[in-house]
Structure formats: C-alpha cells, structure tokens
Protein backbone atom coordinates (compact mmCIF):
# COMPACT_ATOMS: atom_id res chain seq x y z
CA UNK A 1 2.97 -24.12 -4.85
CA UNK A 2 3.16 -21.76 -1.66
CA UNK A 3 6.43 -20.75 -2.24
CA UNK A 4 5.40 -20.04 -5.78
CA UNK A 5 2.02 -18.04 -5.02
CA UNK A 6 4.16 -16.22 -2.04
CA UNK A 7 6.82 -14.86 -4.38
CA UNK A 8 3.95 -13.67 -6.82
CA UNK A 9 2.21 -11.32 -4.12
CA UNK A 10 5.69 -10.16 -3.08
CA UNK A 11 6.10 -9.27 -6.64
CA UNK A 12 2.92 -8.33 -8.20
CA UNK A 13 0.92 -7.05 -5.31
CA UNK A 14 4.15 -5.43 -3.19
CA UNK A 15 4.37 -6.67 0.08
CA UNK A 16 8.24 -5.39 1.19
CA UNK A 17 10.23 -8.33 0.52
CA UNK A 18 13.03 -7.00 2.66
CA UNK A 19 13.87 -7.47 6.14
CA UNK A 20 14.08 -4.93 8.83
CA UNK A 21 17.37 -4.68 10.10
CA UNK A 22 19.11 -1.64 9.43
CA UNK A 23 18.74 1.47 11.21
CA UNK A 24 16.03 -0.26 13.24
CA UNK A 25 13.84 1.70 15.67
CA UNK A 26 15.23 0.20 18.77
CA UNK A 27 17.95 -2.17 20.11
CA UNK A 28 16.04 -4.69 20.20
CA UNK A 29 15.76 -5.06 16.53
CA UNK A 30 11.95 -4.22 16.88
CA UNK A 31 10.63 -1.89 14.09
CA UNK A 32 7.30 -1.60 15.92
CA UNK A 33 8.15 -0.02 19.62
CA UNK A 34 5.51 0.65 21.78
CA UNK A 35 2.99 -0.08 19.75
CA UNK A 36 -1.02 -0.54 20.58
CA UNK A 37 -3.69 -2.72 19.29
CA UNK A 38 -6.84 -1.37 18.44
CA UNK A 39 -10.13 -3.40 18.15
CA UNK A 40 -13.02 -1.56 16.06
CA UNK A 41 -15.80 -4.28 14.66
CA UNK A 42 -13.04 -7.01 15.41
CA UNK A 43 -11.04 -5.17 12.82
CA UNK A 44 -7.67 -4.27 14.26
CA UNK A 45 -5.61 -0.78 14.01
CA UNK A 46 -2.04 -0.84 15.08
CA UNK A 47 -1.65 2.55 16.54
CA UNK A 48 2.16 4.33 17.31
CA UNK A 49 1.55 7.35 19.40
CA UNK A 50 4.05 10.07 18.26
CA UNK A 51 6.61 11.07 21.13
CA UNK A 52 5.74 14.58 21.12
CA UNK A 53 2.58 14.30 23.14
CA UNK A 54 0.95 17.54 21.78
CA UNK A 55 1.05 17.08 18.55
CA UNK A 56 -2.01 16.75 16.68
CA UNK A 57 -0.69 15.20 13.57
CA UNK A 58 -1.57 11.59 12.29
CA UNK A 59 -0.82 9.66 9.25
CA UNK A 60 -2.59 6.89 8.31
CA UNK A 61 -0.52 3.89 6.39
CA UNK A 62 -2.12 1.24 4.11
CA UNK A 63 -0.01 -1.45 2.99
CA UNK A 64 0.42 -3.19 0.28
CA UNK A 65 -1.54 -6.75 -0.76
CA UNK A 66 -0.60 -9.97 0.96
CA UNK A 67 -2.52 -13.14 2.54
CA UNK A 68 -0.29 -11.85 5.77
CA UNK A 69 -1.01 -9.21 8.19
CA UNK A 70 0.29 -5.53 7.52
CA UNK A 71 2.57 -5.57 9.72
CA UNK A 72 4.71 -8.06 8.12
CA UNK A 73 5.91 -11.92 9.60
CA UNK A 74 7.73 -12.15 12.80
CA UNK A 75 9.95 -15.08 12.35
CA UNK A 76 13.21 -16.63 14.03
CA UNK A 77 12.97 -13.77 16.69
CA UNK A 78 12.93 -10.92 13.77
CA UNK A 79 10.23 -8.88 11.68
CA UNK A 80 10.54 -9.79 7.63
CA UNK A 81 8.35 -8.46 4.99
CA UNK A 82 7.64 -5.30 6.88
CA UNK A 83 6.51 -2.13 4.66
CA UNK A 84 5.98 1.64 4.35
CA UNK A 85 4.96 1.79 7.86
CA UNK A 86 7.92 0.04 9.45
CA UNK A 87 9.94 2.74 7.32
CA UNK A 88 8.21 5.70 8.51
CA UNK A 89 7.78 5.46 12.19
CA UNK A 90 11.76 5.78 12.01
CA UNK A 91 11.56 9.58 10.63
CA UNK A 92 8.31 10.97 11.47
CA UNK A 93 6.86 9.62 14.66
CA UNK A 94 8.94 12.17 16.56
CA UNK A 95 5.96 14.24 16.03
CA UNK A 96 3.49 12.33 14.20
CA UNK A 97 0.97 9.57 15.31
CA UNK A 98 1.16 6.64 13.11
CA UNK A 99 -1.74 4.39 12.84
CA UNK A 100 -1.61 1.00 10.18
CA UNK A 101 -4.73 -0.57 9.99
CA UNK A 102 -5.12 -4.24 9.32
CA UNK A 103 -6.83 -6.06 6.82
CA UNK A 104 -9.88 -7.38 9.12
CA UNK A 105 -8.34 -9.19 12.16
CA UNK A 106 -5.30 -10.75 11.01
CA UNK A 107 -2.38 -10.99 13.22
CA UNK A 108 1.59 -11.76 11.87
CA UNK A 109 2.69 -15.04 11.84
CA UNK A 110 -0.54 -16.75 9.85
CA UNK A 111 -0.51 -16.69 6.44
CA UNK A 112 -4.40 -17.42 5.57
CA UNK A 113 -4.48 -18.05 1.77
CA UNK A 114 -5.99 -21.40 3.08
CA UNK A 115 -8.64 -19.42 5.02
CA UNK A 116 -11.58 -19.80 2.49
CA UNK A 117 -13.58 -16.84 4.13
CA UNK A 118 -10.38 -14.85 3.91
CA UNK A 119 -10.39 -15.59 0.18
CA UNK A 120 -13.89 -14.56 -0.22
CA UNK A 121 -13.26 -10.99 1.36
CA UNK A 122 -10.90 -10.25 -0.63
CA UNK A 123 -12.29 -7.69 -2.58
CA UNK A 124 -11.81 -3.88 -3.59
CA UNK A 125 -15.33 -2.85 -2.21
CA UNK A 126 -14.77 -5.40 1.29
CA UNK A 127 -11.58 -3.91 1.99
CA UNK A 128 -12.61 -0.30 1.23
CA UNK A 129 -15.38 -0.57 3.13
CA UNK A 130 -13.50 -2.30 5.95
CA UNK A 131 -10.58 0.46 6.05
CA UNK A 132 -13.15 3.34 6.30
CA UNK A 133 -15.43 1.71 8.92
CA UNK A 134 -12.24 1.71 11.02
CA UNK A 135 -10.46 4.63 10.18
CA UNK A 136 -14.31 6.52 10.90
CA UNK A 137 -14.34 4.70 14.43
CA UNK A 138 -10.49 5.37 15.46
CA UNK A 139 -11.18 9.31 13.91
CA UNK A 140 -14.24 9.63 16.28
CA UNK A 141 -12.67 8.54 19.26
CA UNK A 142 -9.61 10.88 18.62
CA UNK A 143 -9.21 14.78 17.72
CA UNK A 144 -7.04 15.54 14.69
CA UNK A 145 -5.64 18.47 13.10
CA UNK A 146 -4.50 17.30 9.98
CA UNK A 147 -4.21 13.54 8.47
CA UNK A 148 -1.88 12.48 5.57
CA UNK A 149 -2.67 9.36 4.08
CA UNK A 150 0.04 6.85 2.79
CA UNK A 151 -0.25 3.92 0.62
CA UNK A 152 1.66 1.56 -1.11
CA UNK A 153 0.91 -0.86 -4.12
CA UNK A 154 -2.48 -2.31 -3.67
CA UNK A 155 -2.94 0.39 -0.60
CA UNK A 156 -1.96 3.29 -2.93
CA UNK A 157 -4.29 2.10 -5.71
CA UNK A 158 -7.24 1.92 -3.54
CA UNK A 159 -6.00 5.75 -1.53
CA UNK A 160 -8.06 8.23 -3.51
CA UNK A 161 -11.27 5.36 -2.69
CA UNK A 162 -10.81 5.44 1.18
CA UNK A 163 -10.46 9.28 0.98
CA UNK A 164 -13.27 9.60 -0.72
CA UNK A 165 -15.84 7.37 1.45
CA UNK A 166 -14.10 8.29 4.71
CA UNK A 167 -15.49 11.04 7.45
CA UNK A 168 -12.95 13.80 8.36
CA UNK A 169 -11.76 13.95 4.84
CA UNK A 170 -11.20 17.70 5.43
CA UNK A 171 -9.09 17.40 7.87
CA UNK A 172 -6.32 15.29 4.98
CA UNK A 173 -3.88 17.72 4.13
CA UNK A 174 -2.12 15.57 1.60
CA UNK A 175 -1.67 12.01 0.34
CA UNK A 176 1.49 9.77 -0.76
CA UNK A 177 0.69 7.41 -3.28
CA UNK A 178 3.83 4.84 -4.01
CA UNK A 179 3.94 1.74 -6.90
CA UNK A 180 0.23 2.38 -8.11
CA UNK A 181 -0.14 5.89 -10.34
CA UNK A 182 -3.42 5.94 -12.26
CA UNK A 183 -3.84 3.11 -14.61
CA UNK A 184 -5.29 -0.22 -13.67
CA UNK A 185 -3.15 -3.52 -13.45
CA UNK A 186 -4.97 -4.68 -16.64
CA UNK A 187 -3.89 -1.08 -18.67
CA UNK A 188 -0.02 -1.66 -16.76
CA UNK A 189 0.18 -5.31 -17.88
CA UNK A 190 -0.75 -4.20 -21.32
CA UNK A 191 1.80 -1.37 -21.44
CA UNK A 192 4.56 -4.11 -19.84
CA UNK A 193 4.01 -6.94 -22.38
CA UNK A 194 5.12 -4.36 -25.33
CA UNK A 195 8.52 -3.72 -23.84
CA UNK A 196 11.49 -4.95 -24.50
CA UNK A 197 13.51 -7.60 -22.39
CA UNK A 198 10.74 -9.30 -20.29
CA UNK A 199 11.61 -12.49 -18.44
CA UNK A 200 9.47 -15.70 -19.53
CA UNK A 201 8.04 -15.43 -15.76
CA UNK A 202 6.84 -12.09 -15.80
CA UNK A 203 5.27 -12.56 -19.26
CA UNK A 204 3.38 -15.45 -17.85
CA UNK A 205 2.32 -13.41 -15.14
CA UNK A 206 1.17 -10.59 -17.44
CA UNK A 207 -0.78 -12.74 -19.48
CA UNK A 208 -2.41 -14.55 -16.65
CA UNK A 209 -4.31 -11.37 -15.80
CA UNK A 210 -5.36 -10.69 -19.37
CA UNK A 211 -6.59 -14.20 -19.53
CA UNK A 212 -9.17 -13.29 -16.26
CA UNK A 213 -10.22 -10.67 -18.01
CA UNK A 214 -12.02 -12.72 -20.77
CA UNK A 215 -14.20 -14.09 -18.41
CA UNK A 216 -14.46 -11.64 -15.73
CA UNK A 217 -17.43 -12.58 -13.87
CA UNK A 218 -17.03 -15.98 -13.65
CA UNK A 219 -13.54 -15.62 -11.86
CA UNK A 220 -15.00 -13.03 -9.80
CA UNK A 221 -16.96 -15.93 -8.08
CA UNK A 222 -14.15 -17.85 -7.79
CA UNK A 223 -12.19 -18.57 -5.05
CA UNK A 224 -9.99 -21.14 -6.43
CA UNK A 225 -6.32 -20.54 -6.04
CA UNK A 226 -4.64 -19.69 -9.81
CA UNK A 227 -1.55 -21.52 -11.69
CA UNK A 228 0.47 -19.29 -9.36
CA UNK A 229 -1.03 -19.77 -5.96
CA UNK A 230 -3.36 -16.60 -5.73
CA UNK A 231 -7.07 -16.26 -5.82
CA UNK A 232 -9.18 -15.77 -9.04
CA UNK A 233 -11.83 -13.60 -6.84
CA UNK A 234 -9.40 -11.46 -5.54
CA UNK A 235 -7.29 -10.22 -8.89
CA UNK A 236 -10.60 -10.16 -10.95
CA UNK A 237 -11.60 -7.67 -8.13
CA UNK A 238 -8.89 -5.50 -8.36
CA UNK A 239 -8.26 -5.74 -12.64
CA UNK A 240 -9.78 -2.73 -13.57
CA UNK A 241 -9.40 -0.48 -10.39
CA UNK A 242 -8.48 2.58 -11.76
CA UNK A 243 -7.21 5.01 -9.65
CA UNK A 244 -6.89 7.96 -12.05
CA UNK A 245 -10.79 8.01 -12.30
CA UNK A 246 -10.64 8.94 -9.03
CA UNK A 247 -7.48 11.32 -8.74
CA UNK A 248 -8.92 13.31 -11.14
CA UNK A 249 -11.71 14.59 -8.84
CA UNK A 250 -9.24 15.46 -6.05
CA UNK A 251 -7.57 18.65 -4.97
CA UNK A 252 -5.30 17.69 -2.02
CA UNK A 253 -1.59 17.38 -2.44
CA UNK A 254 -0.56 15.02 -3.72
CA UNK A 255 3.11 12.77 -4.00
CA UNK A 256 3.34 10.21 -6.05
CA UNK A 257 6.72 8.08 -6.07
CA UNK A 258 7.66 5.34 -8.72
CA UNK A 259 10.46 3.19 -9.25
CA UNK A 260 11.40 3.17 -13.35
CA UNK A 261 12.46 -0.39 -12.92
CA UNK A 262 9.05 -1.84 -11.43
CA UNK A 263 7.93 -4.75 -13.58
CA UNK A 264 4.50 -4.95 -10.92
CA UNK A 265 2.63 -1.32 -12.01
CA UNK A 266 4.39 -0.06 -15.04
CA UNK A 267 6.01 3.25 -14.10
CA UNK A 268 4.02 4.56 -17.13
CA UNK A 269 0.91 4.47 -14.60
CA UNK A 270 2.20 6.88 -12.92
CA UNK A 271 3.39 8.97 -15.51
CA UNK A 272 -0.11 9.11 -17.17
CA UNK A 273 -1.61 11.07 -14.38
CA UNK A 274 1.52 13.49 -14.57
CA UNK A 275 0.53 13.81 -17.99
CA UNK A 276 -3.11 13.89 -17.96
CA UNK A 277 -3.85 16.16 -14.69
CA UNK A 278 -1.09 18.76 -15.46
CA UNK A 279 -2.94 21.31 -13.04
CA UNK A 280 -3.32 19.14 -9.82
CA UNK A 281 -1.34 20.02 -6.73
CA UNK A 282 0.71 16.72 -7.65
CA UNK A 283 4.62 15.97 -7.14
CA UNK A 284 6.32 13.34 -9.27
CA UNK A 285 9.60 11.13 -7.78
CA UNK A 286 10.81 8.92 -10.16
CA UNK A 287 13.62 6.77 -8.81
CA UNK A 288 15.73 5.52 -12.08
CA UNK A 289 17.47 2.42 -10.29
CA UNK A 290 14.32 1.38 -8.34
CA UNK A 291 11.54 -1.62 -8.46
CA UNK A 292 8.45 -1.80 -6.80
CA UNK A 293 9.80 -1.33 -4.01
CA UNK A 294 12.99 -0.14 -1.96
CA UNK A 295 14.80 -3.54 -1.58
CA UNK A 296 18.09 -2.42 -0.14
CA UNK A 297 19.05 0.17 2.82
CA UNK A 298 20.46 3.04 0.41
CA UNK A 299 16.72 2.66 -1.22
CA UNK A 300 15.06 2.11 1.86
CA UNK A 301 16.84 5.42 3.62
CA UNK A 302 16.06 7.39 0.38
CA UNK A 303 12.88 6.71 0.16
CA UNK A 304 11.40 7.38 4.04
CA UNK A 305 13.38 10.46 4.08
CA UNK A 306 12.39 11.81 0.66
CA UNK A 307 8.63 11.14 1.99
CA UNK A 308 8.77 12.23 5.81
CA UNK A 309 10.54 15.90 3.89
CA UNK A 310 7.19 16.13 1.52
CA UNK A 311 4.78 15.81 4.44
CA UNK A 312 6.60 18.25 7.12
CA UNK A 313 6.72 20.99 3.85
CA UNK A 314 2.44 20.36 3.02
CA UNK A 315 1.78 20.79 6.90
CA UNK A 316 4.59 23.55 7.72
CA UNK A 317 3.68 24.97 4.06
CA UNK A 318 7.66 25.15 3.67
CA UNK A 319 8.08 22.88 0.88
C-alpha cells in the first residue's frame, strides 16, 4: 500500500521522482552545499546564501506535494526525489539567495503519512498560512531588493495565494509557476478523462477525485488514507483550488512552464490562462516531449536554464 500511495504523490502531486546526480553542485554528490537551517515558529527554512555577498536578490522556492520534506530523501549516502530547488541553486545562486521553506518542521528521511497530526494539517489554508508566517519572519529579519517566487505542482498552484497574503509583496518582481496553470485538479481531471489513450491507472486515479467531490465535506473531515494510500482531508482540500481566480488579479510577471505530456495537471490548465488573460505580463513554455516534470538530465538542464534566463531578463529588464 506505501509503495502504491508513494508512486501516486510522485505522480499526481509532483514530487521530482528523479535523482540528483548529474551535474551536481559539488563533488561530493551534495545538491544542497552549504546550506542553513532556519527555525521560525518551529517551522523550518532551508536558506542557500548566494556567493556573491552583495547581492540583494532572493528567490523563494515552494515545492511540490509529498508526505516527505522539501528537500527530498537522503538515502544510501545520496539525495533522491529532490525538486525545483535542487535544480536552481546550480544556475542562479552565483548571485541569488535561495531560500526553500519546509512544510512545518519536517526533516528528510521520515516519511509521515502515518503522522495523524501531519494528516490533519494538510490543508490549502494550513499550509498557506504556514508558508507566509515564515516567509514574513525570514523577510523581516533580512533586507531585499527584489524576490521572485518559484513553485512547482502543488507549490505553483497555491503561488498567486502566498503572494497575495504575504508582507513585502512589492518587493516580487516576478513569479514562475511550473505543472499547475489556472484550472483546479477537479476542472484538469475532467479535461484528462475525455482524451484519448488513458491508461486504466490513471483513469482510476481521475475518477477517484471526482468521486470526493460528491461528498466534499465529509472527506474534508477525513483523515483516512484512500484506495491509493493518500489522505481524503488533504485532496478534498486542494479539489477546487483554482489558481486562475487568483492570477487574474495580478500584475507581476509572470512564467508559466508546462509539459504537453503531463497526465497530473492537464497542460490545458495552463493554456486556459494564456487564453483567458491575453493582456497579463505572462510568458508561456510549453515543452512538447515533457511530463510533469523533467525526469531525465537533457529535461532537467533545459528546464533550470530556460528559468534562471527568464528571471536575470525581469530583474536586468533585458529579456
């Protein structure tokens, strides 16, 4: 059943199922150098100080969903399931300060789908509110000149949220949004079951969240572990996010990057807010032989380099 449930968030809720180890950060095979841990509310930040000790730059990462920490699992002696931020620290901490923070006080190597209180806070308002609280602490205690703000999966749906509810907001020059778009996973899983070609696993997976949604409330309470090893409480929570409501009221630039072949967040969520917002400072990367995610190094190289070019043209204003 672990295995089972552990292969679903990998799928459905993106954490990177890839390991780190090509064109690592340093010879020891360790993608996360020098890094510091931050307490705030015993809510940890991860904090990479960029090597150019006068910049004024950060970007802030948010990772995608998991019952892991954000960093990823450090097993046999190397890191696995790393994500965005294990990708960008590699092009852009030269002269950027990269800061991940983690969901609550998790640490790698635990996996707490077990943990019923972990199950419990699993929610689109706890983690919102848990994210901001932290990223308002760490922002108080440190002067800025601009802030970008990455996400990925469930950490790009709930981007345009945090920015909205954090302090400093006008200090974020620009925002990367990656395997989300606009649409909520209910609207994506709609769009999916329609197509053509879909495996008997991913249509069971589709219709599982459909199925929540007939009784909404009463799975909200829940947090009893589903068919597939998740938590009823946690994907009621996050059915009907729907980042576009949200987009829509925001001015900052914005990338948004989508794989064509991602059977998590139909690549049609992203294409709606191209669609929809025509006159937004948006950008639009579609990548036609990509997933969810970047799975192999051509991908993975692509993708960090594609992103660390967008952010040094929104704060040189060279793009």
């Amino acid at each position: 059943m672990y295995k089972i449930g552990f292969l679903l968030l990998c799928i459905i809720f993106s954490v990177s199922c890839a390991t780190f180890n090509e064109n690592i950060a340093d010879s020891n095979n360790n993608p996360y150098p020098n890094m510091g841990t931050l307490m705030y509310n015993r809510n940890i930040i991860y904090e990479f100080k960029s090597f150019d000790q006068s910049s004024s730059k950060l970007i802030i990462v948010f990772e995608g969903s998991g019952w892991g920490s954000s960093l990823g699992l450090y097993v046999d002696d190397e890191w696995r399931f790393t994500g965005t931020g294990a990708q960008l620290i590699q092009v852009l901490r030269s002269d950027h300060t990269i800061i991940m923070p983690e969901k609550w006080d998790r640490v790698p190597g635990i996996n707490y789908i077990d943990d019923l209180d972990a199950r419990y806070l699993y929610t689109v308002e706890i983690l919102v509110e848990s994210y901001v609280s932290n990223i308002n602490l760490y922002l108080a205690e440190n002067d800025y000149s601009s802030i970008i703000l990455v996400g990925t999966s469930e950490g790009a749906a709930l981007l345009p949220l945090i920015y909205k509810n954090m302090e400093n907001r006008d200090l974020v020059k620009g925002m990367v949004s990656i395997a989300a778009g606009g649409l909520s996973i209910y609207e994506s899983h709609l769009i999916s079951l329609e197509k053509e070609n879909v495996s008997e696993f991913w249509r069971n997976a589709y219709t599982q969240s459909l199925e929540i949604n007939e009784n909404l409330e009463e799975y909200y309470e829940s947090i009893e572990t589903t068919p597939f090893g998740l938590v009823y409480r946690q994907l009621a929570s996050f059915l009907h996010l729907r980042p576009f409501d949200y987009f829509q009221e925001i001015d900052v630039p914005i990338l948004f990057i989508h794989g064509v072949n991602d059977m998590n967040i139909a690549v049609e969520s992203t294409k709606y807010i191209q669609n929809n917002l025509p006159g937004k400072p948006f950008e639009y990367i579609y990548y036609e032989d990509m997933g969810h995610i970047p799975m192999n190094d051509l991908e993975r190289v692509r993708f960090r380099n594609d992103i660390a070019r967008w952010i040094r043209g929104i704060i040189t204003g060279k793009q």
